[in-house]
N, C-alpha and C. Protein backbone atom coordinates (compact mmCIF):
# COMPACT_ATOMS: atom_id res chain seq x y z
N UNK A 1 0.83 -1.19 0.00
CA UNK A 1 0.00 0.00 0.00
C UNK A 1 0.87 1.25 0.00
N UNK A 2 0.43 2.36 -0.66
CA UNK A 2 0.58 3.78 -0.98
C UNK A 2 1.29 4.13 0.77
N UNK A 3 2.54 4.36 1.31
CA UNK A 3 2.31 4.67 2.40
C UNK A 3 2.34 6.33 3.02
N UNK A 4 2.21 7.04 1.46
CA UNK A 4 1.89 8.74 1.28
C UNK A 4 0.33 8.48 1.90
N UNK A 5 -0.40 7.94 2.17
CA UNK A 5 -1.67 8.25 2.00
C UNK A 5 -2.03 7.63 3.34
N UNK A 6 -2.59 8.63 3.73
CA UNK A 6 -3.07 8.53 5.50
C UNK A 6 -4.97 8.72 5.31
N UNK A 7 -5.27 7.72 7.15
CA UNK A 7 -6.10 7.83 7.04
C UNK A 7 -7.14 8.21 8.40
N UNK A 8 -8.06 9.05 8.40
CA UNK A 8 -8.33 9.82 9.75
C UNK A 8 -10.06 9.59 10.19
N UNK A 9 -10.30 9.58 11.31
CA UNK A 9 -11.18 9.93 11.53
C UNK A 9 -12.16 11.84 11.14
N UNK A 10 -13.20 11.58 10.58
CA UNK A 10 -14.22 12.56 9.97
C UNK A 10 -13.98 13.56 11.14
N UNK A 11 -14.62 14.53 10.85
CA UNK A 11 -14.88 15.75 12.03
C UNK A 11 -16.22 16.61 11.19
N UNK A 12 -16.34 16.84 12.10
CA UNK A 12 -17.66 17.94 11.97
C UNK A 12 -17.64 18.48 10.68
N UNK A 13 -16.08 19.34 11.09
CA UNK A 13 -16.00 20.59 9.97
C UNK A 13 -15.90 19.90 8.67
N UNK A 14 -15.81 18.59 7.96
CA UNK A 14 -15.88 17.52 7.25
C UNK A 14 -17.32 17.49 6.25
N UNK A 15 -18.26 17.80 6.91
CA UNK A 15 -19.41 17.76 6.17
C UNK A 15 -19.65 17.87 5.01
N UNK A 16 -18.66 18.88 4.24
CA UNK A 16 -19.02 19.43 3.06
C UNK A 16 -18.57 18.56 2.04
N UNK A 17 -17.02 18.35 2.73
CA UNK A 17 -16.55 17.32 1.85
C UNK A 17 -17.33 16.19 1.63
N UNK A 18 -17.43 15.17 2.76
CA UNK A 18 -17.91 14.19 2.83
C UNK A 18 -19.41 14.16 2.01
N UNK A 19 -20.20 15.06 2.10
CA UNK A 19 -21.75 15.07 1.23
C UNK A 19 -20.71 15.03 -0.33
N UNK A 20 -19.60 15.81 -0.73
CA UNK A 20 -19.68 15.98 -1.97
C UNK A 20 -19.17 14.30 -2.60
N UNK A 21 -18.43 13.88 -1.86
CA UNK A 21 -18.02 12.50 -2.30
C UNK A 21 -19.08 11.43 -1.98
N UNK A 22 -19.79 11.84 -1.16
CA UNK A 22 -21.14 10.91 -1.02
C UNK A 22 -22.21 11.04 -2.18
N UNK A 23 -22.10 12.21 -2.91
CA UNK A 23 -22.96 12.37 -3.78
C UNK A 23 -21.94 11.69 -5.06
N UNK A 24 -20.90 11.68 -5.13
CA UNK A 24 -19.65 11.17 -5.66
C UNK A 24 -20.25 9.68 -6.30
N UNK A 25 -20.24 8.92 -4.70
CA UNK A 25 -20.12 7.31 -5.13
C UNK A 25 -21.87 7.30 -5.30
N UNK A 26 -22.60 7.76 -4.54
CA UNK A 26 -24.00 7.16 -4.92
C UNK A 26 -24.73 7.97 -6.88
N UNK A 27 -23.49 8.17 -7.30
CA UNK A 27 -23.73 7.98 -8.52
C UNK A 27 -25.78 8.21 -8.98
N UNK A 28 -25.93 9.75 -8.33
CA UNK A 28 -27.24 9.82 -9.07
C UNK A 28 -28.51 9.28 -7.47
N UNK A 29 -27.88 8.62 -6.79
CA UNK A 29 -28.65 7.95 -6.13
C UNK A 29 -29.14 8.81 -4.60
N UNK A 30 -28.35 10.25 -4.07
CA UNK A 30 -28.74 11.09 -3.13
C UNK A 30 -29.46 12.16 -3.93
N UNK A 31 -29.06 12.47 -5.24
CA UNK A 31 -30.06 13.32 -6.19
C UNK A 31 -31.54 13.11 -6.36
N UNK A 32 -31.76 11.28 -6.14
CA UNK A 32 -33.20 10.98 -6.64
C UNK A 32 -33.81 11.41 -5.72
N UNK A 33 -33.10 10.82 -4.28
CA UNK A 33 -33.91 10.50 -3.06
C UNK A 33 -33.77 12.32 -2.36
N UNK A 34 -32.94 13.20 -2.75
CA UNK A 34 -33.28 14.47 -2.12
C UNK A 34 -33.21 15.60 -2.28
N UNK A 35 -33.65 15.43 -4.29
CA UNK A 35 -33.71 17.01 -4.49
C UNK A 35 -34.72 17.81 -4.50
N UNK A 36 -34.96 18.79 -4.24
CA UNK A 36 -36.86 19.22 -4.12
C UNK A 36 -37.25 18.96 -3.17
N UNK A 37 -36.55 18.72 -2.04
CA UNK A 37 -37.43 18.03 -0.82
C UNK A 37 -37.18 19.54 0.02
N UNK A 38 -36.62 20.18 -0.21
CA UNK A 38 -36.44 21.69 0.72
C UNK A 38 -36.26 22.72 -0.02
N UNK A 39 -36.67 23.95 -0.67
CA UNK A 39 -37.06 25.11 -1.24
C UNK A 39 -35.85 25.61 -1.00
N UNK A 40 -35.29 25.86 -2.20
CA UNK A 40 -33.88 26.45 -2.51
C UNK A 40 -32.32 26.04 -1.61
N UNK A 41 -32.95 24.17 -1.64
CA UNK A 41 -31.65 23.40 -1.01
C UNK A 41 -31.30 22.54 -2.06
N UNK A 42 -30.07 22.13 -2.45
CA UNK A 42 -29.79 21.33 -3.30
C UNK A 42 -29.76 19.82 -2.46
N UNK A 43 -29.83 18.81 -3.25
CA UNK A 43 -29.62 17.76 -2.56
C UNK A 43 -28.18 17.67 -1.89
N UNK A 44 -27.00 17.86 -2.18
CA UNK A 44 -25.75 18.04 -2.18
C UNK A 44 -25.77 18.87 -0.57
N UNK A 45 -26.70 20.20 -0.62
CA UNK A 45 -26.66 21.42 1.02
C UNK A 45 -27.09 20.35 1.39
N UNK A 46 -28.20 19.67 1.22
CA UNK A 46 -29.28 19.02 2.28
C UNK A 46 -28.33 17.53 3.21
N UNK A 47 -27.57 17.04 2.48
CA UNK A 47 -26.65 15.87 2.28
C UNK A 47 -25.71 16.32 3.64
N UNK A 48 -24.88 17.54 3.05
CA UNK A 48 -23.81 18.07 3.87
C UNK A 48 -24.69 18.70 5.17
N UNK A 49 -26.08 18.81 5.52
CA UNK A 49 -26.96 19.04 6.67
C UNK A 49 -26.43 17.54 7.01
N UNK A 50 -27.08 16.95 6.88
CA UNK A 50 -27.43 15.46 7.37
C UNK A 50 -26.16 15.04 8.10
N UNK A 51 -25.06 15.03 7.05
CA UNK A 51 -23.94 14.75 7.51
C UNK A 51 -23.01 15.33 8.78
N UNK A 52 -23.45 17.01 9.16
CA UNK A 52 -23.03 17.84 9.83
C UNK A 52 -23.66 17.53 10.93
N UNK A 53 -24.97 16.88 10.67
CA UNK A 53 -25.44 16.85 12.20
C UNK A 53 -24.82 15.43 13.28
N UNK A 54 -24.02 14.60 12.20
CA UNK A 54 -23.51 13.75 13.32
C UNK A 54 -23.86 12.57 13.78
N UNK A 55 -25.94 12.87 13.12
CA UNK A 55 -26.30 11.70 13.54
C UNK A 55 -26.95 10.45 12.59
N UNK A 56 -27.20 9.74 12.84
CA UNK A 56 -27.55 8.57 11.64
C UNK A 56 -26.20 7.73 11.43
N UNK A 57 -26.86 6.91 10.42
CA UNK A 57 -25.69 6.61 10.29
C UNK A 57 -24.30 7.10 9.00
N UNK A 58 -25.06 8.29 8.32
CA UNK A 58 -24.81 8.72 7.32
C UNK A 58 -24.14 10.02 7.80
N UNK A 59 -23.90 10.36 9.84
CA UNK A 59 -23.10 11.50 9.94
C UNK A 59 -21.62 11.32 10.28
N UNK A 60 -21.07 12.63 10.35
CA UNK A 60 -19.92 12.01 9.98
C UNK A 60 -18.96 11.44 10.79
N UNK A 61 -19.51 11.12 11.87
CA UNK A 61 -18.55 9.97 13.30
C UNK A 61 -18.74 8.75 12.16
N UNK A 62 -19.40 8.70 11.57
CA UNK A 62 -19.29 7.19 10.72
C UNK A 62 -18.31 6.98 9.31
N UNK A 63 -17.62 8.37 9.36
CA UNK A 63 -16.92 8.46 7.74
C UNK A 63 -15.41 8.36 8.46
N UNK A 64 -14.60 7.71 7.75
CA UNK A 64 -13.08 8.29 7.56
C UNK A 64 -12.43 9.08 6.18
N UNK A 65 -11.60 9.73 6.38
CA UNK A 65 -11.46 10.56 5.40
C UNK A 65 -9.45 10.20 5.11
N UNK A 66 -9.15 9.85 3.66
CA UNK A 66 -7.82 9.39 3.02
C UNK A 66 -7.56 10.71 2.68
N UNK A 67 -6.56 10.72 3.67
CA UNK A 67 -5.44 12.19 2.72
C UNK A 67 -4.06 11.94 2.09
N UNK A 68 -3.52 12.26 1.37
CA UNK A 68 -2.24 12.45 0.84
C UNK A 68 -1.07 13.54 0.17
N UNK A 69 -0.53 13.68 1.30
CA UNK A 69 0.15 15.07 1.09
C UNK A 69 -0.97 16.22 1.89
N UNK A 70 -1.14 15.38 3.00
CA UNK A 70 -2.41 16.55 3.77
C UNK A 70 -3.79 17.31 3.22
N UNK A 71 -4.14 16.63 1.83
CA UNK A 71 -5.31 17.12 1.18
C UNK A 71 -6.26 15.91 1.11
N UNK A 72 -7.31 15.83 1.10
CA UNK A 72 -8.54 14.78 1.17
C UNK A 72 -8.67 14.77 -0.19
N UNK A 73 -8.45 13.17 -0.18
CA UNK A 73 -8.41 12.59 -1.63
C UNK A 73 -9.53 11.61 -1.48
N UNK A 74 -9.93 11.01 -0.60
CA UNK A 74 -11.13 10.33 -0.34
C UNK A 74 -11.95 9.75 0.91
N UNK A 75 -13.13 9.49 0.75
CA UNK A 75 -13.93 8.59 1.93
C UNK A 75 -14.52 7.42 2.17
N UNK A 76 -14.56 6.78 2.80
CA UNK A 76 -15.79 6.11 3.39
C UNK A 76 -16.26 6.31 4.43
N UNK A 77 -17.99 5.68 3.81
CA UNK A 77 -18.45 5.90 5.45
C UNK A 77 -19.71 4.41 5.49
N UNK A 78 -19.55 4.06 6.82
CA UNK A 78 -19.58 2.25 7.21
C UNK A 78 -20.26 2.34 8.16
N UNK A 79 -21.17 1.65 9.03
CA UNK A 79 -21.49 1.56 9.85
C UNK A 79 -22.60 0.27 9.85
N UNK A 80 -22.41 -0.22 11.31
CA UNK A 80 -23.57 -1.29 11.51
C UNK A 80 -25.02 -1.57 11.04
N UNK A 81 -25.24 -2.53 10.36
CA UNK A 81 -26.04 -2.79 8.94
C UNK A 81 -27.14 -2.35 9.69
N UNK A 82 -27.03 -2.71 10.62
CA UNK A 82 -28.23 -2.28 12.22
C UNK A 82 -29.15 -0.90 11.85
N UNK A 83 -28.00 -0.02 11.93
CA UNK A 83 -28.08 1.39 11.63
C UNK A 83 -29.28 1.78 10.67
N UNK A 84 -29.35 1.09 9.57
CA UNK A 84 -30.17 1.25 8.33
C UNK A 84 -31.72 1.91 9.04
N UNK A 85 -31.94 1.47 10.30
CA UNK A 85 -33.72 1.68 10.87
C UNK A 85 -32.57 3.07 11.43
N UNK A 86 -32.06 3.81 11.74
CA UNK A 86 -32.01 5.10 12.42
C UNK A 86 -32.21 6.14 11.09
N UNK A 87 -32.13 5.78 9.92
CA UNK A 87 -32.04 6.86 8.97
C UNK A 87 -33.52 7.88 8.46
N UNK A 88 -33.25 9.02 8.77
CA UNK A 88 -34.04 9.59 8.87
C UNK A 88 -35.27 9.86 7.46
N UNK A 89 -35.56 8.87 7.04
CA UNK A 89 -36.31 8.78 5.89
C UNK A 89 -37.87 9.15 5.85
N UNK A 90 -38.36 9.71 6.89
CA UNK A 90 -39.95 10.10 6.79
C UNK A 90 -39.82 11.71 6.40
N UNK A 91 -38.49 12.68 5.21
CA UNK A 91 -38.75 13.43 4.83
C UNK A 91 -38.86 13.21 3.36
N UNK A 92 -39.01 11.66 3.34
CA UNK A 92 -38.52 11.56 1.40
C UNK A 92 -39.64 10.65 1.62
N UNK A 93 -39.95 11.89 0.01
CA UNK A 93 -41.50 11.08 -0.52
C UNK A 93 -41.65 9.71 -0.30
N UNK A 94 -43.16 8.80 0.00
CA UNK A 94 -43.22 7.99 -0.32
C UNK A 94 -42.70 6.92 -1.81
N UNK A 95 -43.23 7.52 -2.56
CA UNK A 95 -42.69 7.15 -3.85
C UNK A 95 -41.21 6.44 -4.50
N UNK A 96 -40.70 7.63 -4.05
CA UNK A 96 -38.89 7.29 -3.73
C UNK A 96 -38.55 6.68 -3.15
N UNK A 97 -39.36 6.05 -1.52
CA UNK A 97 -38.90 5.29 -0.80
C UNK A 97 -39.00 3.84 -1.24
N UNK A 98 -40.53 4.08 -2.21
CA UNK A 98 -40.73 2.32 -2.54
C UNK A 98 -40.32 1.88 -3.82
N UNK A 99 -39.81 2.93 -4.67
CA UNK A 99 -38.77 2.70 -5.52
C UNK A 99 -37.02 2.38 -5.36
N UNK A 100 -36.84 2.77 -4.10
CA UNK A 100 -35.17 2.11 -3.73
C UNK A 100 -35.42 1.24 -2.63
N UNK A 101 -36.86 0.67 -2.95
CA UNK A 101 -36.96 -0.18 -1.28
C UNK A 101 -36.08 -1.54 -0.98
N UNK A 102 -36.06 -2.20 -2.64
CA UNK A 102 -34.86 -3.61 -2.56
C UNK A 102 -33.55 -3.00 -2.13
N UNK A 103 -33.39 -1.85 -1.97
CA UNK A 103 -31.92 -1.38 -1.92
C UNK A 103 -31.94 -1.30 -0.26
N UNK A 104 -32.79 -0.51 0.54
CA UNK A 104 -33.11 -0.15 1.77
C UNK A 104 -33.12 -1.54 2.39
N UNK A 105 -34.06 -2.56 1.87
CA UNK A 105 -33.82 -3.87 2.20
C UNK A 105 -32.80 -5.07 2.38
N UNK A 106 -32.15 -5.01 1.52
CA UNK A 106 -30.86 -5.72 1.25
C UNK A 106 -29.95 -5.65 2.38
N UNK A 107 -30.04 -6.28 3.47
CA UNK A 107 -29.40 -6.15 4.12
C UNK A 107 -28.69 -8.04 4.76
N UNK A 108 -27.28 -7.80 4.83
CA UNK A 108 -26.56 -8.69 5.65
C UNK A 108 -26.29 -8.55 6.81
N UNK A 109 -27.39 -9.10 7.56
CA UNK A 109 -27.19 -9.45 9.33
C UNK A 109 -26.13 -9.41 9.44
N UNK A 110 -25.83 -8.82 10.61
CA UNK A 110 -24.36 -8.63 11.62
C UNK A 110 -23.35 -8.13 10.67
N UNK A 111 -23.52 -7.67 9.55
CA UNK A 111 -22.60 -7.14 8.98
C UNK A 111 -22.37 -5.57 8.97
N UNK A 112 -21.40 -5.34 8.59
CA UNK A 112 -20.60 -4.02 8.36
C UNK A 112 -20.81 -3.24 7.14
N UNK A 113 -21.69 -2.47 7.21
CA UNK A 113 -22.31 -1.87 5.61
C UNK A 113 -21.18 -0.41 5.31
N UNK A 114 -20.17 -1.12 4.12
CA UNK A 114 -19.42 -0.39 3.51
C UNK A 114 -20.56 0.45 2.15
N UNK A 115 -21.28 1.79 3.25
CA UNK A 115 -22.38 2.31 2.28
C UNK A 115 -21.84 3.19 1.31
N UNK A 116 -20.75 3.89 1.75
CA UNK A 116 -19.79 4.57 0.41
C UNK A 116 -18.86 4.75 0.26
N UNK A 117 -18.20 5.24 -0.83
CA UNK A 117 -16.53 5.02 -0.65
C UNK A 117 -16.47 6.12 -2.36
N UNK A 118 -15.71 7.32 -2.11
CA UNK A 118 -15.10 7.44 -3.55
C UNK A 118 -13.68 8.10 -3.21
N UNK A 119 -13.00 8.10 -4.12
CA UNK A 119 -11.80 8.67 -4.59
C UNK A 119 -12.06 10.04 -5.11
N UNK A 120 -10.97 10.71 -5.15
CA UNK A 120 -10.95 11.97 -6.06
C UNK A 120 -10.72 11.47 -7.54
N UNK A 121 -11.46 11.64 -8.60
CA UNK A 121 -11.14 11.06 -9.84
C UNK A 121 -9.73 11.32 -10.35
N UNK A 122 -8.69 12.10 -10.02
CA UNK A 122 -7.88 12.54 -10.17
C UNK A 122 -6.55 11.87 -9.21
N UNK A 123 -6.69 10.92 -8.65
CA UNK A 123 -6.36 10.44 -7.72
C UNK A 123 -6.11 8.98 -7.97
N UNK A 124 -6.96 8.38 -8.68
CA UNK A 124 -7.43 7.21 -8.78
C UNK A 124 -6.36 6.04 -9.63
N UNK A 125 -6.17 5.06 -9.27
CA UNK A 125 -4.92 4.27 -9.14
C UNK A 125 -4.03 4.16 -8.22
N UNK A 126 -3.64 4.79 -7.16
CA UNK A 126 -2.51 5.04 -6.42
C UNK A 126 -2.85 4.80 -5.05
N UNK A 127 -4.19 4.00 -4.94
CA UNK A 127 -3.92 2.69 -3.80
C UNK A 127 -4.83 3.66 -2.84
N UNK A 128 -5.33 4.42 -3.10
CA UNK A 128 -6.48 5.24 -1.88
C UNK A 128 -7.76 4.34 -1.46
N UNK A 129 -8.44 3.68 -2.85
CA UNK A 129 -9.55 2.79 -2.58
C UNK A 129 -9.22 1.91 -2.35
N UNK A 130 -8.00 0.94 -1.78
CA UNK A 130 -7.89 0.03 -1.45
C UNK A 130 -7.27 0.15 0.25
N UNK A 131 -6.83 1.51 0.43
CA UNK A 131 -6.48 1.82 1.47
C UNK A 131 -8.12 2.29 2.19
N UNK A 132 -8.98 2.51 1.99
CA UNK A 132 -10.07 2.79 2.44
C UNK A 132 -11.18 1.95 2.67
N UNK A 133 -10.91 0.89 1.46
CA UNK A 133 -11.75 -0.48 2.21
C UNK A 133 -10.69 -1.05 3.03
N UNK A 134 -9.43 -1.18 3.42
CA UNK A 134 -8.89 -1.52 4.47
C UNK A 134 -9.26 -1.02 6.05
N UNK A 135 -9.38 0.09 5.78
CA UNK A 135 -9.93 0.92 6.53
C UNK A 135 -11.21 0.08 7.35
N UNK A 136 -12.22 0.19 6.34
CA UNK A 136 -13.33 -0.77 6.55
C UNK A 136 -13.82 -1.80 7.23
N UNK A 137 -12.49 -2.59 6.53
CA UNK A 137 -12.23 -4.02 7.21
C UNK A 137 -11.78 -3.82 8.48
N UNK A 138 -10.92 -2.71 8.95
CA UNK A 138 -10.22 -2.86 10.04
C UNK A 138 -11.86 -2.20 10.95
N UNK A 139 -12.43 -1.50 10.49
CA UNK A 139 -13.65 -1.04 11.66
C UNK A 139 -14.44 -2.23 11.91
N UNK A 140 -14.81 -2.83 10.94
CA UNK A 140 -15.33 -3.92 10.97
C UNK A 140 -14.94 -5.13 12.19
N UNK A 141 -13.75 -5.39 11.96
CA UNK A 141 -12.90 -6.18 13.20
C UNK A 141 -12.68 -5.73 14.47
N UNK A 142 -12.76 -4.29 14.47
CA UNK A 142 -12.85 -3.24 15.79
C UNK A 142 -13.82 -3.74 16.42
N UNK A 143 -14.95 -4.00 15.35
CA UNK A 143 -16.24 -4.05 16.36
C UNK A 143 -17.23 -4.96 16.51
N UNK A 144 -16.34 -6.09 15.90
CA UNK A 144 -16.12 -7.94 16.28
C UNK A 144 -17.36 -7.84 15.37
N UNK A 145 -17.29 -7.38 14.32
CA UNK A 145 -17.93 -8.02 12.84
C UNK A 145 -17.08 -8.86 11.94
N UNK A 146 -18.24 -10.05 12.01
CA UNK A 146 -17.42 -11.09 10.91
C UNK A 146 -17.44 -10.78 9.33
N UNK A 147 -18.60 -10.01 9.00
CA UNK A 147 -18.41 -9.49 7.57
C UNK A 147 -18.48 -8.13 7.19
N UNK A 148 -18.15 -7.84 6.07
CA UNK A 148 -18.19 -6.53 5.38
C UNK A 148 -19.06 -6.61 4.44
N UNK A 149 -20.54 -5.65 4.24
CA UNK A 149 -21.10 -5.98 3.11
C UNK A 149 -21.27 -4.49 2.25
N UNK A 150 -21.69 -4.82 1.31
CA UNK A 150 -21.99 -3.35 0.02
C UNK A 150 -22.99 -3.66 -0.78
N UNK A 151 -23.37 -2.62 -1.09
CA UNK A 151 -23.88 -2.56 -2.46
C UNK A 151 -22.92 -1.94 -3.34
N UNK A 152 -23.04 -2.11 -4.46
CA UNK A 152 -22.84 -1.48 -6.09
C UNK A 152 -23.26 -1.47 -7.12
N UNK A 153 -23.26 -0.26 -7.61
CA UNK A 153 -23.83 -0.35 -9.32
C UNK A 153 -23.30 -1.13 -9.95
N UNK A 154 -23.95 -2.13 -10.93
CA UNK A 154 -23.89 -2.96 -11.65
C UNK A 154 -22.86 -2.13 -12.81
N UNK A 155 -23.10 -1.30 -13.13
CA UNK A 155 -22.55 -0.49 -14.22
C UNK A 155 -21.33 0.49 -13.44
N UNK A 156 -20.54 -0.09 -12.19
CA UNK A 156 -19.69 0.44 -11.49
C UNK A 156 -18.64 -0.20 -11.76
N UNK A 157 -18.24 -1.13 -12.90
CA UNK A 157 -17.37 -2.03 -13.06
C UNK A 157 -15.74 -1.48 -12.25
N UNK A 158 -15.30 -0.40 -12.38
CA UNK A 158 -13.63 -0.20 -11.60
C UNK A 158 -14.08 -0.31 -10.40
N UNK A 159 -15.24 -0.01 -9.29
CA UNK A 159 -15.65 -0.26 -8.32
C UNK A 159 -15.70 -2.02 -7.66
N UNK A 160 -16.38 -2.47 -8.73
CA UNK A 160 -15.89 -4.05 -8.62
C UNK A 160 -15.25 -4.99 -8.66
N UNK A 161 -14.34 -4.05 -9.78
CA UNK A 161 -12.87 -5.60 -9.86
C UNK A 161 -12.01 -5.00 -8.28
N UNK A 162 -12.09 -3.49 -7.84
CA UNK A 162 -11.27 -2.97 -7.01
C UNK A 162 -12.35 -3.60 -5.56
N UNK A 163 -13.39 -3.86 -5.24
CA UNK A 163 -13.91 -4.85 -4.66
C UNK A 163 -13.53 -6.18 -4.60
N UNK A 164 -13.42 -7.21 -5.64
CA UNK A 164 -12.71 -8.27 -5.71
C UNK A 164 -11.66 -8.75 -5.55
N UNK A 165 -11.01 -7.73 -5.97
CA UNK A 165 -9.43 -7.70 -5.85
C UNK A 165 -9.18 -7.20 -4.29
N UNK A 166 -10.01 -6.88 -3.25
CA UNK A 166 -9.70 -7.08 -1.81
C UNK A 166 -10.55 -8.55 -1.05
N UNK A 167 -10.87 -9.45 -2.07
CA UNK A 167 -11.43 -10.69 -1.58
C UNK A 167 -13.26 -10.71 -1.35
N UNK A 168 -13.90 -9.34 -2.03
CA UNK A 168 -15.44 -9.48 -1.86
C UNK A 168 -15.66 -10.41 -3.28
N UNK A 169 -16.90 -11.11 -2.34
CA UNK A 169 -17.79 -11.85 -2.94
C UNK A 169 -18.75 -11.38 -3.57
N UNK A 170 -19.15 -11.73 -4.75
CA UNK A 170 -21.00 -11.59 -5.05
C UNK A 170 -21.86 -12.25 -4.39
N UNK A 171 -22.86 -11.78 -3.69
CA UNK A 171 -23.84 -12.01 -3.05
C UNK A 171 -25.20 -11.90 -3.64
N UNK A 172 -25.36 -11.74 -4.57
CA UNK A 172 -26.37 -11.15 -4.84
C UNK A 172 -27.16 -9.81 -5.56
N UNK A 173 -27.42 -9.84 -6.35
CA UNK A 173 -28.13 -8.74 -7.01
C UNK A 173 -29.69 -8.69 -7.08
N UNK A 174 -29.63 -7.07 -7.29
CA UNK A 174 -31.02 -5.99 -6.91
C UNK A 174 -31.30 -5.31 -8.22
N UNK A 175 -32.31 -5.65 -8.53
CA UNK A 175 -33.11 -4.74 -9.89
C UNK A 175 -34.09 -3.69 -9.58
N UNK A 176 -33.93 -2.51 -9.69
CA UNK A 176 -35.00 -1.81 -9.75
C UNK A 176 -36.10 -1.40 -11.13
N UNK A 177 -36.75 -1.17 -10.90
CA UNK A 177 -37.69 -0.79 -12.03
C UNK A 177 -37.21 1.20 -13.00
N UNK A 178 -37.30 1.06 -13.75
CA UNK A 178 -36.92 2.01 -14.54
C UNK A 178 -37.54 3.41 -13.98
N UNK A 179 -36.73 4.75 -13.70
CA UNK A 179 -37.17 5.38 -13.29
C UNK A 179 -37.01 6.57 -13.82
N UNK A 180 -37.15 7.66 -15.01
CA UNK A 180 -36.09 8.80 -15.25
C UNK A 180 -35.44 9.37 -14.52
N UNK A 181 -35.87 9.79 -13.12
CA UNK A 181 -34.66 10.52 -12.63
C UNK A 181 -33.45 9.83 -11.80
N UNK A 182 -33.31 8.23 -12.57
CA UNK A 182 -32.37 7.39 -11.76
C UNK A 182 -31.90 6.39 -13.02
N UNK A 183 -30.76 6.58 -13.34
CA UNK A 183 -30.10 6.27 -14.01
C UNK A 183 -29.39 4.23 -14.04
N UNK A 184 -29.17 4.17 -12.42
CA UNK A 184 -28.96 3.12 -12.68
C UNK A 184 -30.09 2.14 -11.93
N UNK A 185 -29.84 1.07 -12.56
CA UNK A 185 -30.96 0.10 -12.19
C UNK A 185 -31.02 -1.44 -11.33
N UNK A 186 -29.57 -1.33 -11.64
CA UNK A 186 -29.10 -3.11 -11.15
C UNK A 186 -27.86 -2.56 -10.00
N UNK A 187 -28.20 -3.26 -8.62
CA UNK A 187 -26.91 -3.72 -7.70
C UNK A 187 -26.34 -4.24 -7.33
N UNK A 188 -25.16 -5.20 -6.96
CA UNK A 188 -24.52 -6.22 -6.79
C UNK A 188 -24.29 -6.09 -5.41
N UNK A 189 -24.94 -7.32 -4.22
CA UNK A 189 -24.62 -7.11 -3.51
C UNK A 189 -23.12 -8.12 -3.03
N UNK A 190 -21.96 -7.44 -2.63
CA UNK A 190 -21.12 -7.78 -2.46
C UNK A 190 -20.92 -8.29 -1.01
N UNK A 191 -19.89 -8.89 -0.61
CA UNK A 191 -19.52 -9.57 1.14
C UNK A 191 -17.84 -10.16 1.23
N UNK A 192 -17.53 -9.94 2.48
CA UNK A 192 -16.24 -10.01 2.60
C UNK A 192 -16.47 -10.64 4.22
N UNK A 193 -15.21 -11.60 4.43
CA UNK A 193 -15.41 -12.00 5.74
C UNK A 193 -14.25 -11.05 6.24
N UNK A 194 -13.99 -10.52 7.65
CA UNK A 194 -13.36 -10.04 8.49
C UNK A 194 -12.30 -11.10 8.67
């Protein structure tokens, strides 16, 4: 591994970043579920709210952040599959909810939900995403979880061989029904033992 490239616990002041790379890896997928939901908020402000407040499992005590050369080159953010019932989802339409509901569902008991992860595109090759699902793995074992699980876009292919190539499995895939303002449709659910 890259040993330029360090890796830290999130902080507050983090928010902004962290929503922008969250909007990063969910590829289209924080756009569906939260734009229009607040009068002159982008999904992206609303994201970096969520995240600032800390709580869920989508704030940012749950992200680590990869720097190199002291600049944030990337994140993840993981937390107990558990977590999924704390997320604050009674501000997003019904509609939206029962259109990503196989996704909301999909869940691996006792596992460690690696829910996002991107790189700076500019960045990419030089061992950050592999240093960040390490990362992962190591929270995971912190907190006497035997697996690591994910989703991914089907159409995320560098996301998946760079998944495989740290020992995840296919588990399983998720189809959604065609939606215009959601681009992708198929997820692979992936798994890794600790």
């Amino acid at each position: 591994m890259n040993e330029s490239i360090t890796v830290r616990d999130a902080q507050e002041a983090d928010a902004r970043t962290i929503a922008r790379y969250m909007i990063q890896a969910g590829e289209g997928l924080y756009e569906f579920l939260l734009a229009d939901l607040v009068a002159d908020m982008s999904a992206k402000s609303l994201l970096t709210h969520l995240v600032e407040t800390g709580e869920g499992p989508l704030g940012w005590p749950s992200c680590r952040l990869a720097l190199k050369d002291g600049q944030v080159v990337g994140m993840v953010n993981a937390f107990p599959v558990e977590r999924f019932d704390e997320m604050a989802l009674d501000m997003i339409p019904a509609d939206r909810l029962a259109h990503l509901a196989p996704l909301f569902q999909a869940r691996v008991e006792g596992s460690l939900r690696l829910n996002a992860m991107a790189v700076d595109p500019a960045q990419r090759g030089a061992g950050i995403g592999m240093r960040l699902i390490a990362e992962a793995v190591g929270m995971a074992g912190a907190q006497k979880r035997k697996t690591v699980s994910l989703l991914v876009w089907s159409t995320n292919l560098r996301a998946i061989k760079l998944y495989e190539d740290f020992g995840f499995q296919h588990a399983g895939m998720i189809a959604l029904p065609a939606h215009p303002r959601l681009s992708a449709r198929r997820a692979q659910i992936m798994t890794r033992a600790v």
